[in-house]
C-alpha atoms as a PDB file:
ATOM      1  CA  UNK A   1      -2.122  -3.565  17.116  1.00  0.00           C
ATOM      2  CA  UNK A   2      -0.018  -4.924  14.427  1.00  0.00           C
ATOM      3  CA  UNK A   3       2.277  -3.992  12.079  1.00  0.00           C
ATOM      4  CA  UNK A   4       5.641  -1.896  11.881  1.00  0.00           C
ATOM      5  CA  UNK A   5       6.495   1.356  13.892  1.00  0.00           C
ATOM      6  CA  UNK A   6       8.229   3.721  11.310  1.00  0.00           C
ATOM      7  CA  UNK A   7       9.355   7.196  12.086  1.00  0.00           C
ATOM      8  CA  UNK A   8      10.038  10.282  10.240  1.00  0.00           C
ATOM      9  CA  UNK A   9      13.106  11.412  11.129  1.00  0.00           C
ATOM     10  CA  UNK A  10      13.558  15.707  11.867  1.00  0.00           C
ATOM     11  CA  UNK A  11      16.868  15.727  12.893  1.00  0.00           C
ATOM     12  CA  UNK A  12      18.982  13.331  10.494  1.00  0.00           C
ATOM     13  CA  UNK A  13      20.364  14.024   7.610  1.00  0.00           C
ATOM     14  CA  UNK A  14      17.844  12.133   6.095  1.00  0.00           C
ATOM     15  CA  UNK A  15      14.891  13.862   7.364  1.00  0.00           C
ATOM     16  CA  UNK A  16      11.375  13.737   6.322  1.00  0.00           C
ATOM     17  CA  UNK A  17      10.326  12.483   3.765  1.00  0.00           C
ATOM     18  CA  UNK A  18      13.603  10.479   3.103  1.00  0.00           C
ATOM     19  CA  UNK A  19      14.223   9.507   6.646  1.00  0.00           C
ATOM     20  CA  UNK A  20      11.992   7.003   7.401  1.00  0.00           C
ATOM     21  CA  UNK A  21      13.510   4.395  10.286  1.00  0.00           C
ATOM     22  CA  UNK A  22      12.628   2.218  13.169  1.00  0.00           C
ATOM     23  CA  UNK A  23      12.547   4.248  16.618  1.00  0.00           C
ATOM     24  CA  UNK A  24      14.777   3.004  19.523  1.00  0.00           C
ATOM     25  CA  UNK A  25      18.228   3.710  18.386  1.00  0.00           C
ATOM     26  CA  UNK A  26      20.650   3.987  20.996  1.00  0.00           C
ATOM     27  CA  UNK A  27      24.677   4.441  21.463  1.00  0.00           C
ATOM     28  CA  UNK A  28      26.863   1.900  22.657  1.00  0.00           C
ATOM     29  CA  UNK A  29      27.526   3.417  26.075  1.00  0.00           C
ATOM     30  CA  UNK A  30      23.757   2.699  26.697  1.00  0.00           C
ATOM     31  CA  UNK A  31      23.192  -1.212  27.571  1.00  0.00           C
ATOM     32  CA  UNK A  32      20.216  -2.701  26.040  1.00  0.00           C
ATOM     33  CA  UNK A  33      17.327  -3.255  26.119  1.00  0.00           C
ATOM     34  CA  UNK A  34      16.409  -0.497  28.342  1.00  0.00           C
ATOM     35  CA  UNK A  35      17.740   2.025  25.708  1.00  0.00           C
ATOM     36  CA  UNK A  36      15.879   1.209  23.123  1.00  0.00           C
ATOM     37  CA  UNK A  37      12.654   1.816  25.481  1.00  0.00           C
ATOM     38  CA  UNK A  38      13.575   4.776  26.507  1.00  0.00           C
ATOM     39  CA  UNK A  39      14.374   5.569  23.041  1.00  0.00           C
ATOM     40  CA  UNK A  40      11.482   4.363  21.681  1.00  0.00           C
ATOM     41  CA  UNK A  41       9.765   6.651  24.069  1.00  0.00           C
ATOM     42  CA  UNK A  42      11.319   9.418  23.072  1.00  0.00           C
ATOM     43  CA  UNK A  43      11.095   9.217  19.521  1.00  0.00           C
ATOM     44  CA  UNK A  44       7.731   7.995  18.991  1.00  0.00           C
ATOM     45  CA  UNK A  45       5.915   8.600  21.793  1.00  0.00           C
ATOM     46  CA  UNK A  46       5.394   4.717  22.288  1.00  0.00           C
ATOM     47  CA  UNK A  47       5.224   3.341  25.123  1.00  0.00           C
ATOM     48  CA  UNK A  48       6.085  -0.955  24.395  1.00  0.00           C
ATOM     49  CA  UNK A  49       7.443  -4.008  26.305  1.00  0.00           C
ATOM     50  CA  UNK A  50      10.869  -5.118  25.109  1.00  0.00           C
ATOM     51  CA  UNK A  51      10.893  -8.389  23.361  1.00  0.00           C
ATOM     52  CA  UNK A  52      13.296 -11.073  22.824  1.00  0.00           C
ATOM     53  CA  UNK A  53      15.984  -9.728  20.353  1.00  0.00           C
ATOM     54  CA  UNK A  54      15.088 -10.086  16.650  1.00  0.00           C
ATOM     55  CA  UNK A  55      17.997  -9.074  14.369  1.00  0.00           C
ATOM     56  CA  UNK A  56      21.283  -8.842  14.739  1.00  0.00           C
ATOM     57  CA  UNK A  57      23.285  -6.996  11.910  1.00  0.00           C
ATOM     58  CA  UNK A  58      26.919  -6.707  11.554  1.00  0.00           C
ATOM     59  CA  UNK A  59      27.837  -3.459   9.285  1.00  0.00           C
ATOM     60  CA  UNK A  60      31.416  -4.227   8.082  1.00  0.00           C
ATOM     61  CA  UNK A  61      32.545  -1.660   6.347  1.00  0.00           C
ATOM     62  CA  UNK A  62      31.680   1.109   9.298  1.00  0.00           C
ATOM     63  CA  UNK A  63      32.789  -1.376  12.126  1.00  0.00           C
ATOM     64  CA  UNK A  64      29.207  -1.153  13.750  1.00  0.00           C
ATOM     65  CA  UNK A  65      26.381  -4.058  14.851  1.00  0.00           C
ATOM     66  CA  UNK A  66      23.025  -2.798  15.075  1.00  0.00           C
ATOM     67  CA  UNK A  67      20.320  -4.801  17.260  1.00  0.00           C
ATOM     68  CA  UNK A  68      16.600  -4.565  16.457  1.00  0.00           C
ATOM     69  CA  UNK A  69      14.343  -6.012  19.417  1.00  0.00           C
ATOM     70  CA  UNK A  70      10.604  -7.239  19.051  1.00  0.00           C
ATOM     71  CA  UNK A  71       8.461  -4.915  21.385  1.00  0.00           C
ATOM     72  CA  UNK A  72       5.021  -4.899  22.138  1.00  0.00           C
ATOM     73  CA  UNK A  73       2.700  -1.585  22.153  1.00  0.00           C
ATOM     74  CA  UNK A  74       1.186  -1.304  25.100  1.00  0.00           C
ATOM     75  CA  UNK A  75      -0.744   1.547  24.227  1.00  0.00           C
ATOM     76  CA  UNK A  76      -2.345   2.401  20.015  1.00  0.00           C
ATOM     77  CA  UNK A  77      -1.287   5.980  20.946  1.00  0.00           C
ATOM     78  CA  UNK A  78       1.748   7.641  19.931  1.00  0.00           C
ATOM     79  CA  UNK A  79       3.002  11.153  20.707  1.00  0.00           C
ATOM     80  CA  UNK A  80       6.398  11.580  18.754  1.00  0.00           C
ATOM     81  CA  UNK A  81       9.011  13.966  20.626  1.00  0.00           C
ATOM     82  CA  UNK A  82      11.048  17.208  19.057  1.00  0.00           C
ATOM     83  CA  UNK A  83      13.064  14.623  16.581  1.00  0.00           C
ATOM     84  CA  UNK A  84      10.298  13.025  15.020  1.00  0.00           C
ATOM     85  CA  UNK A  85       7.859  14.663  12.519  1.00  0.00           C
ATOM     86  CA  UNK A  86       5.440  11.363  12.315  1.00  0.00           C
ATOM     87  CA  UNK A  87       5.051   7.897  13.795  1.00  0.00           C
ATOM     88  CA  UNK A  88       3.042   5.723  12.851  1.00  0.00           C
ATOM     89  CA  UNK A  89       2.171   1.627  12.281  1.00  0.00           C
ATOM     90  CA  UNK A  90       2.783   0.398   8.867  1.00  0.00           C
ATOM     91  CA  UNK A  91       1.618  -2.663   7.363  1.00  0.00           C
ATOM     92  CA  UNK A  92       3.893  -4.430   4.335  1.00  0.00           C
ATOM     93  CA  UNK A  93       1.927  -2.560   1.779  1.00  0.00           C
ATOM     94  CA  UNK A  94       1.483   0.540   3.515  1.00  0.00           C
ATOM     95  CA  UNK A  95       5.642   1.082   4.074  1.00  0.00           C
ATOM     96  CA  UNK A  96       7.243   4.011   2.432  1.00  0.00           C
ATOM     97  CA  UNK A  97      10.346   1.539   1.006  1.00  0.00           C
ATOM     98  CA  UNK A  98      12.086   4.285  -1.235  1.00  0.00           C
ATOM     99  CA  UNK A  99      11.771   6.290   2.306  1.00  0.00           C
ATOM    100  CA  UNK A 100      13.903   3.907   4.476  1.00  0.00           C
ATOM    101  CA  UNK A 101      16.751   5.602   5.501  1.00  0.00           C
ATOM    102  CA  UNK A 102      18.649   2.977   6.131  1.00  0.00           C
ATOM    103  CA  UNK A 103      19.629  -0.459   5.082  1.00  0.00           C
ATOM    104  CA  UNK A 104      19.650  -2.209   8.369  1.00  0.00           C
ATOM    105  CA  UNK A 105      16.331  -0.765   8.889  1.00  0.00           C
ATOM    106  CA  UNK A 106      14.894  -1.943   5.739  1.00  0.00           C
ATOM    107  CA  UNK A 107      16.846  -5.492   6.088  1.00  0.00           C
ATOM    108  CA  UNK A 108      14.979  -5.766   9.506  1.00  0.00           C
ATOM    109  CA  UNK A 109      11.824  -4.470   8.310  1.00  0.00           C
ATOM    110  CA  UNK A 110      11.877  -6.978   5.465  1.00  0.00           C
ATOM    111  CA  UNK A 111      13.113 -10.090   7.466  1.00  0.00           C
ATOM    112  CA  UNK A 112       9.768  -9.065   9.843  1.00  0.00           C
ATOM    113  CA  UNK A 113       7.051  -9.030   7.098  1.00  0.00           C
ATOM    114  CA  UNK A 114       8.454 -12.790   6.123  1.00  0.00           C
ATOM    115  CA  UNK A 115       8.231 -13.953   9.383  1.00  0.00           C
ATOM    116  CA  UNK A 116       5.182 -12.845   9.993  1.00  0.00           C
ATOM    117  CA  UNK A 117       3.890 -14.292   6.491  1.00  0.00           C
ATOM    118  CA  UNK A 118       5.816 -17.596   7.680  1.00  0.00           C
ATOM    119  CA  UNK A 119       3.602 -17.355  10.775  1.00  0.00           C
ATOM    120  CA  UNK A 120       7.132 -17.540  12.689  1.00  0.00           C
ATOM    121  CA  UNK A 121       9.161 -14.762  14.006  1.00  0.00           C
ATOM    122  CA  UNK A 122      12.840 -16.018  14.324  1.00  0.00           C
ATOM    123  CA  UNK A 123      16.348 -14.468  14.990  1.00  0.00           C
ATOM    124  CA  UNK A 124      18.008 -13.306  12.373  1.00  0.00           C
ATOM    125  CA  UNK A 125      21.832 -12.530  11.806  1.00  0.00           C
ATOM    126  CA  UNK A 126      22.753 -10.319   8.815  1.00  0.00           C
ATOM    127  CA  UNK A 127      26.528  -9.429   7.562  1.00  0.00           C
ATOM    128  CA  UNK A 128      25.874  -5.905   5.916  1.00  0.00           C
ATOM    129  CA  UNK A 129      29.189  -4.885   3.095  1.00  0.00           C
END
């Protein structure tokens, strides 16, 4: 099983068609890694093993740092919860770009296909204006 999880969001205010993003977000008050399982879970139905942390991106302008983690799938199903409308693996070609609700998604997503191309996934650290 390879490739990108992308979800369809129903509940942002990007939803649907225009609200594609990674699953696993999580809040602050939640520490990580666990949340983004248990989000993960959640919102696509996936059930994975946390990875070593992949990006790491500071958003200056809204005072935030969002943290994307490799996972593995331990299962090819997927049975997305109340506020997703699809899940799904993507390969590079197969991604919905114009979709991508946001930029620290696509960032990651993009920084991900390289590595992979590279044939080495790294950590990467982004400053976001």
């Amino acid at each position: 099983m390879t490739g990108a999880c992308c979800c369809a969001s129903a509940t942002s205010s990007r939803a649907g068609a225009s609200g594609r993003c990674l699953p696993g977000s999580w809040s602050s008050t939640k520490p990580p890694p666990r949340a983004p399982a248990r989000e993960t879970d959640e919102e696509a139905g996936a059930q994975i093993e946390i990875g070593p942390l992949f990006s790491l991106l500071n958003v200056r302008r809204v005072g935030q740092v969002h943290l994307f983690y490799q996972a593995r799938l331990l299962s090819d199903q997927f049975n997305p919860g109340y506020e997703t409308i699809e899940a799904r693996l993507f390969e590079e070609h197969e991604v919905p770009w114009d979709e991508i609700a946001f930029r620290t998604v696509k960032e990651t997503l993009e920084a991900y296909f390289a590595d992979r191309k590279a044939g080495a996934i790294g950590l990467h650290c982004i400053d976001i204006d």
